[in-house]
Protein backbone atom coordinates (compact mmCIF):
# COMPACT_ATOMS: atom_id res chain seq x y z
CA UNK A 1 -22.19 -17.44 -3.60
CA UNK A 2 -22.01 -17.24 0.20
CA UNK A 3 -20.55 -14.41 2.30
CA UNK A 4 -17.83 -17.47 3.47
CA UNK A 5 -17.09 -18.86 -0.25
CA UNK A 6 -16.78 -15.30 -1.19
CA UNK A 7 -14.12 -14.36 1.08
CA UNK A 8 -12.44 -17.87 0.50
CA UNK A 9 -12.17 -17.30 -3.15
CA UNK A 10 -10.36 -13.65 -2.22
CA UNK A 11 -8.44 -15.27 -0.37
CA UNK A 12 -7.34 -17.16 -2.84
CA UNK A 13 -6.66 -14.70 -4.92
CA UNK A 14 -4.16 -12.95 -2.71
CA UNK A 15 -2.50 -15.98 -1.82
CA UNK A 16 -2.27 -17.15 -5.91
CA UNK A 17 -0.46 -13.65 -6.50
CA UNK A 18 1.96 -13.69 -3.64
CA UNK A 19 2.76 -17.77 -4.33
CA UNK A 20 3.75 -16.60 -7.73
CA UNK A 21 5.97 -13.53 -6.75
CA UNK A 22 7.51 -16.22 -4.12
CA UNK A 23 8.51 -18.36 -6.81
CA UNK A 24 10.03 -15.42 -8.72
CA UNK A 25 12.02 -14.23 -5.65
CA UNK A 26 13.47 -17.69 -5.09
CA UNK A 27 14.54 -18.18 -8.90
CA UNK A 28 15.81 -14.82 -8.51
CA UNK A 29 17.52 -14.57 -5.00
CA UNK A 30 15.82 -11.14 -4.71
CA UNK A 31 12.58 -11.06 -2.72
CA UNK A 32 11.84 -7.65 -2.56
CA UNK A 33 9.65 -8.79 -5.30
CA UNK A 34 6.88 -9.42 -2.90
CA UNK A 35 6.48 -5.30 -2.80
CA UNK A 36 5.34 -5.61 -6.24
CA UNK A 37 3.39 -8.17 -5.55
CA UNK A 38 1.54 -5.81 -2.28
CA UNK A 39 -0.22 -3.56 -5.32
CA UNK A 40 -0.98 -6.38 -7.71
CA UNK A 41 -2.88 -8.31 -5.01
CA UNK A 42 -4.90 -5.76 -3.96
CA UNK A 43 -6.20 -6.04 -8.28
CA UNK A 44 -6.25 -9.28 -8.03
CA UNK A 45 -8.57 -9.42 -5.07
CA UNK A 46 -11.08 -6.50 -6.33
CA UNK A 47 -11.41 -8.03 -9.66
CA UNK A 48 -12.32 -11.91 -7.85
CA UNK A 49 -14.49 -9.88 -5.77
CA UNK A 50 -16.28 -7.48 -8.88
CA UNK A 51 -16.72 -11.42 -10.67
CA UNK A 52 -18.34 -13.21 -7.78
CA UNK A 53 -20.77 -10.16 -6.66
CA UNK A 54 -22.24 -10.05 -9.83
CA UNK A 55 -26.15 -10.13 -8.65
CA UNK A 56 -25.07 -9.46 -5.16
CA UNK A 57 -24.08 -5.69 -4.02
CA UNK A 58 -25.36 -2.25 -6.83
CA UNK A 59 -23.89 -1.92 -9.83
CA UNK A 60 -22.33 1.20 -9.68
CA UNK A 61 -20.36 0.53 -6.00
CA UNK A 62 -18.77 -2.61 -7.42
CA UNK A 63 -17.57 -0.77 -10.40
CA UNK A 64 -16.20 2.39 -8.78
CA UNK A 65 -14.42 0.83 -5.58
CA UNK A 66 -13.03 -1.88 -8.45
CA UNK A 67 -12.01 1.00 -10.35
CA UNK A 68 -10.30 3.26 -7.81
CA UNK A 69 -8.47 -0.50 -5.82
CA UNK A 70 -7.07 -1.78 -9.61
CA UNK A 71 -6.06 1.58 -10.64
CA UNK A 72 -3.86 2.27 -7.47
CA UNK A 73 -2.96 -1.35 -6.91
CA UNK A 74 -1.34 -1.66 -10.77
CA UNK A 75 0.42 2.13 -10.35
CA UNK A 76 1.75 1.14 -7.38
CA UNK A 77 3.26 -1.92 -8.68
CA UNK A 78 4.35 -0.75 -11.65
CA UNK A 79 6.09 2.06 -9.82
CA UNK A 80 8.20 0.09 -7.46
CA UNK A 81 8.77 -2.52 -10.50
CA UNK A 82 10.65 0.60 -12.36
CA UNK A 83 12.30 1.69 -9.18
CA UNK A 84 13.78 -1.81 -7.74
CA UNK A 85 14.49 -3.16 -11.40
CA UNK A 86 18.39 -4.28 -11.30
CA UNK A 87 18.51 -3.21 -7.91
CA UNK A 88 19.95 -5.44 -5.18
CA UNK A 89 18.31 -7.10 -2.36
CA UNK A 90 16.89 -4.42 0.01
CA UNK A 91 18.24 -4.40 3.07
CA UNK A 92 14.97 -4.89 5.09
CA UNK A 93 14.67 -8.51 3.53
CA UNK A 94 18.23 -9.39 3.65
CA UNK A 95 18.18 -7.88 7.91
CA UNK A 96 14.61 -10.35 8.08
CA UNK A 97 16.18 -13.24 6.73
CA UNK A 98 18.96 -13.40 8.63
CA UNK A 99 16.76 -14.57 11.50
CA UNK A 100 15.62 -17.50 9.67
CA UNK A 101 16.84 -20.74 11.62
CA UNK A 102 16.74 -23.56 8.87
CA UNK A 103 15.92 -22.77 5.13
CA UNK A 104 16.05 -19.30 4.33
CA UNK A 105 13.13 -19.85 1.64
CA UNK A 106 10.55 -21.61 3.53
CA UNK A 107 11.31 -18.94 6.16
CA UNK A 108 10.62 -15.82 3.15
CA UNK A 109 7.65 -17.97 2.38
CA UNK A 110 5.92 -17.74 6.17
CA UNK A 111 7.33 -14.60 7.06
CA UNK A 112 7.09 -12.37 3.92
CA UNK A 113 4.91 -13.85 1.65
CA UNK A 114 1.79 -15.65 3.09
CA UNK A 115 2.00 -12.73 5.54
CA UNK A 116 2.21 -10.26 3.14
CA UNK A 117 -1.45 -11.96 1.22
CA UNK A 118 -3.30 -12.63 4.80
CA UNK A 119 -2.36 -8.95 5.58
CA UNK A 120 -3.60 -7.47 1.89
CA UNK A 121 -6.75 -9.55 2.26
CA UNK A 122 -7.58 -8.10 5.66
CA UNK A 123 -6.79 -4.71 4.68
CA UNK A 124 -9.02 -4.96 1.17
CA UNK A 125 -12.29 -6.24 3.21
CA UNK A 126 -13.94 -2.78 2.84
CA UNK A 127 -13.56 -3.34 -1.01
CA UNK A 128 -14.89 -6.90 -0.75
CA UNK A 129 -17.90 -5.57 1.96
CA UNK A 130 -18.32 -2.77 -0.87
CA UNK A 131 -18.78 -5.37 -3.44
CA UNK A 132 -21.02 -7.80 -1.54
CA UNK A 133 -23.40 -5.97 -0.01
CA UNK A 134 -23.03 -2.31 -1.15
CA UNK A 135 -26.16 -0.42 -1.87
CA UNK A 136 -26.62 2.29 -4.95
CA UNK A 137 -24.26 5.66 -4.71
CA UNK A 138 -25.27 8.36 -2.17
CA UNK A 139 -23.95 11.97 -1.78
CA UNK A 140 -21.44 10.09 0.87
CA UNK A 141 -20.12 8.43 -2.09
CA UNK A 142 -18.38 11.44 -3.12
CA UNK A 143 -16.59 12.05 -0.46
CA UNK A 144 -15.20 8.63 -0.21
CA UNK A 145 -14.07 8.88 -3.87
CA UNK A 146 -12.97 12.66 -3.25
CA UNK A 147 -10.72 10.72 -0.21
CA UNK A 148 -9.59 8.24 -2.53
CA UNK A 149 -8.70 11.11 -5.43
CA UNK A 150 -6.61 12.92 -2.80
CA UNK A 151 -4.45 10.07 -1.26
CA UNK A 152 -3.88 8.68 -5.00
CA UNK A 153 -2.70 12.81 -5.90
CA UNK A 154 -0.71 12.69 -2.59
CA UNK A 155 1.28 8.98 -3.42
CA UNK A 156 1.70 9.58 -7.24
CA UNK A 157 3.12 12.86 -6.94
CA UNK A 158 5.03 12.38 -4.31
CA UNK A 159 6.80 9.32 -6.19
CA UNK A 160 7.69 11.34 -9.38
CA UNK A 161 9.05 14.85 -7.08
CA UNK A 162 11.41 11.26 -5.53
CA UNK A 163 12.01 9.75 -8.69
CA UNK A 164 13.29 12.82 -10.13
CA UNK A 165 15.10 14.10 -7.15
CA UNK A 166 17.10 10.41 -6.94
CA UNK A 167 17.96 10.59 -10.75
CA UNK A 168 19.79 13.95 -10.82
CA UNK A 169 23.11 13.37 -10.18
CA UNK A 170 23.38 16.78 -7.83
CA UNK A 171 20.65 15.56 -5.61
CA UNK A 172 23.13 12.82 -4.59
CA UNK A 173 24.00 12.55 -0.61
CA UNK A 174 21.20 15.45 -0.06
CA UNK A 175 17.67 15.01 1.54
CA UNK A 176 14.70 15.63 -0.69
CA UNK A 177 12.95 19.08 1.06
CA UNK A 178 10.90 20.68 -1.44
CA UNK A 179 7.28 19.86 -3.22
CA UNK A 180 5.40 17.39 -1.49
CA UNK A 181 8.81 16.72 0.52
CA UNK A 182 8.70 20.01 2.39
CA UNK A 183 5.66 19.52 4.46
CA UNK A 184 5.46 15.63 4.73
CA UNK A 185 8.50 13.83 5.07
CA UNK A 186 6.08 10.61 3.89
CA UNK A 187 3.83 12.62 1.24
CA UNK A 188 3.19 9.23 -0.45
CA UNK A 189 2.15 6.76 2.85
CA UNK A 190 -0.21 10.00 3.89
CA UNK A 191 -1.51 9.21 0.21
CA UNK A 192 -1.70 5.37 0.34
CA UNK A 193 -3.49 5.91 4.07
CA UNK A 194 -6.16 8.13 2.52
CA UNK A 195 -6.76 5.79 -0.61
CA UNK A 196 -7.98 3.12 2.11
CA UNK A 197 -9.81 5.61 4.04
CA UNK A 198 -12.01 6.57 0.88
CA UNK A 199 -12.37 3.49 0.17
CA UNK A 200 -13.53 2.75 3.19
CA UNK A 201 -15.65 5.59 3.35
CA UNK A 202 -17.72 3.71 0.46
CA UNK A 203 -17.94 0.52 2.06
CA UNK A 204 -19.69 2.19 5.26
CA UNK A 205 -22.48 2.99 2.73
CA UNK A 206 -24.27 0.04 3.61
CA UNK A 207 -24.15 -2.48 6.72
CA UNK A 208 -21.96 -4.11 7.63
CA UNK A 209 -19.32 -2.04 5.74
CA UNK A 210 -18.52 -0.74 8.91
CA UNK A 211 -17.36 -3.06 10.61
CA UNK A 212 -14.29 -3.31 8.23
CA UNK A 213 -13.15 0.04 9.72
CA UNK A 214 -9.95 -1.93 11.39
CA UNK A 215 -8.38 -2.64 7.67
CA UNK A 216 -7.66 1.20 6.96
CA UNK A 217 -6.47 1.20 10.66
CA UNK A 218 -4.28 -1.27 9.79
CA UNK A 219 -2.93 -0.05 6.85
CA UNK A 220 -2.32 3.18 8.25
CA UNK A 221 -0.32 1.45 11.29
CA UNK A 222 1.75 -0.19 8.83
CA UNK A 223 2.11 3.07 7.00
CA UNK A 224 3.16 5.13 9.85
CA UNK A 225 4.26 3.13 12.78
CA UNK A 226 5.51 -0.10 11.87
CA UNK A 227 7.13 -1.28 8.44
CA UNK A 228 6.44 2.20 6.41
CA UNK A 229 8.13 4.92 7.73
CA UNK A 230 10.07 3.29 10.84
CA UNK A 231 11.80 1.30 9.31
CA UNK A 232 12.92 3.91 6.13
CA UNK A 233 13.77 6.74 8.39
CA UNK A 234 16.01 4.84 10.57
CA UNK A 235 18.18 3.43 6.91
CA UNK A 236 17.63 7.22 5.58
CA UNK A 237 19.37 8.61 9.25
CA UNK A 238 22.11 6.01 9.16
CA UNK A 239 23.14 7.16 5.39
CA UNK A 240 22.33 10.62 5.10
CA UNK A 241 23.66 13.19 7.51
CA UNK A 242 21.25 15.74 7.18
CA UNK A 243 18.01 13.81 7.48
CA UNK A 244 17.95 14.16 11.29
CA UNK A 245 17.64 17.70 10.33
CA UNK A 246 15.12 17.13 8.36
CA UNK A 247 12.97 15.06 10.67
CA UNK A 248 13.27 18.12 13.42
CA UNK A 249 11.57 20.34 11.18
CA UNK A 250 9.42 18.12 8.86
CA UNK A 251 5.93 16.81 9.92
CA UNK A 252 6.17 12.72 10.02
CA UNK A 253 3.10 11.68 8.12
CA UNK A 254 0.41 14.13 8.16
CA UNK A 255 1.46 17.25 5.72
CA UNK A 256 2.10 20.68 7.64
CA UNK A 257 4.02 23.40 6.96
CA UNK A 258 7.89 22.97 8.21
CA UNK A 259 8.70 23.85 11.58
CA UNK A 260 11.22 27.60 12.21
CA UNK A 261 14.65 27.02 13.09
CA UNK A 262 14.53 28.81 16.86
């Protein structure tokens, strides 16, 4: 298969998830759906990618960056399944959708979900480089998958110290400040960031994994500056009293120790 065909048939594969989770949110009235969809895409994508390489990149670099992409892509999904199951519509959805002139679903379809699979697709090129035209494991290797180890550390534990904290009744109205919480007031988008930054770190191996250095750039932007955090803090500041608090003194993304009250 062609480099073109190849990235087609991803393509596909990210748009085929997303369709499906857009036909789920519009039975359902709930499309906050589509951020289950975000993990399962990224699976879907690696594993169309590990099927039509075959003959085409080394062995063991298709495995491993199929490996590490399916294994974060399913936790993640499965994690925000748990979390949003019988939950409401969340509020960034219901705030997008109120912008939609004409039919609220063809409007969720454009501006959620086929943006949501175009954006996954860009952002899983290094896999899909890694795949293609990746060359046998190197010393480098290692530190890519030691990247990857850390961020996936950083975003699981991170999501059980919030799970935990948001099912005990006395944590209710208070701001989560301790574990991962204490020195990163996003312990698991620092995590997801460095997942795509390992994995990118395997798809420079060979040329032109490189060039796909804009995805993890992209994913950390989203991460950090634009629907990630943003977006989160400013619902978090608007319900919680002390979280302003909390951002004075806790680092945004990157973790570092708290700053002393003066």
């Amino acid at each position: 298969m062609n480099p073109p065909a190849f990235l087609a048939a991803t393509l596909g594969a990210a748009l085929a998830v997303v369709l499906v989770f857009f036909a789920v949110g519009t039975a359902t009235n709930r499309h906050r759906v589509v951020d289950v969809a975000w993990g399962t895409g990224f699976a879907a994508v690696a594993l169309t990618g590990l099927l039509l390489s075959h003959g085409r990149g080394a062995d063991g670099t298709r495995w491993l960056v199929t490996a590490l992409t399916v294994g974060w892509g399913l936790r993640l999904s499965i994690h925000i399944g748990r979390r949003s199951r019988g939950a409401p519509e969340d509020p960034r959805y219901d705030e997008l959708l109120a912008k939609a002139k004409g039919s609220r679903m063809w409007y969720a379809l454009r501006s959620i979900y086929l943006l949501q699979g175009l954006t996954l697709w860009f952002v899983s090129l290094p896999v899909q480089a890694a795949q293609y035209y990746g060359r046998g494991l190197t010393p480098w290797a290692a530190i890519g998958a030691a990247l990857w180890l850390l961020g996936f550390a950083f975003e699981t534990v991170g999501d059980r110290q919030l799970d935990r904290f948001r099912a005990d009744p006395a944590g209710r109205g208070r701001v989560l400040d301790t574990g991962l919480w204490r020195y990163s007031r996003h312990p698991n988008y620092f995590g997801d960031a460095c997942v795509w930054w390992g994995l990118y770190a395997l798809a420079a191996l060979a040329w032109p994994g490189p060039l796909t250095v804009l995805s993890p750039l992209l994913m950390t932007w989203l991460l950090a500056a634009k629907t990630g955090k943003p977006l989160l803090e400013r619902h978090l500041t608007e319900r919680r009293p002390g979280y302003a608090a909390y951002v004075a003194r806790t680092s945004g993304f990157v973790p570092w120790p708290p700053r002393r009250k003066i």
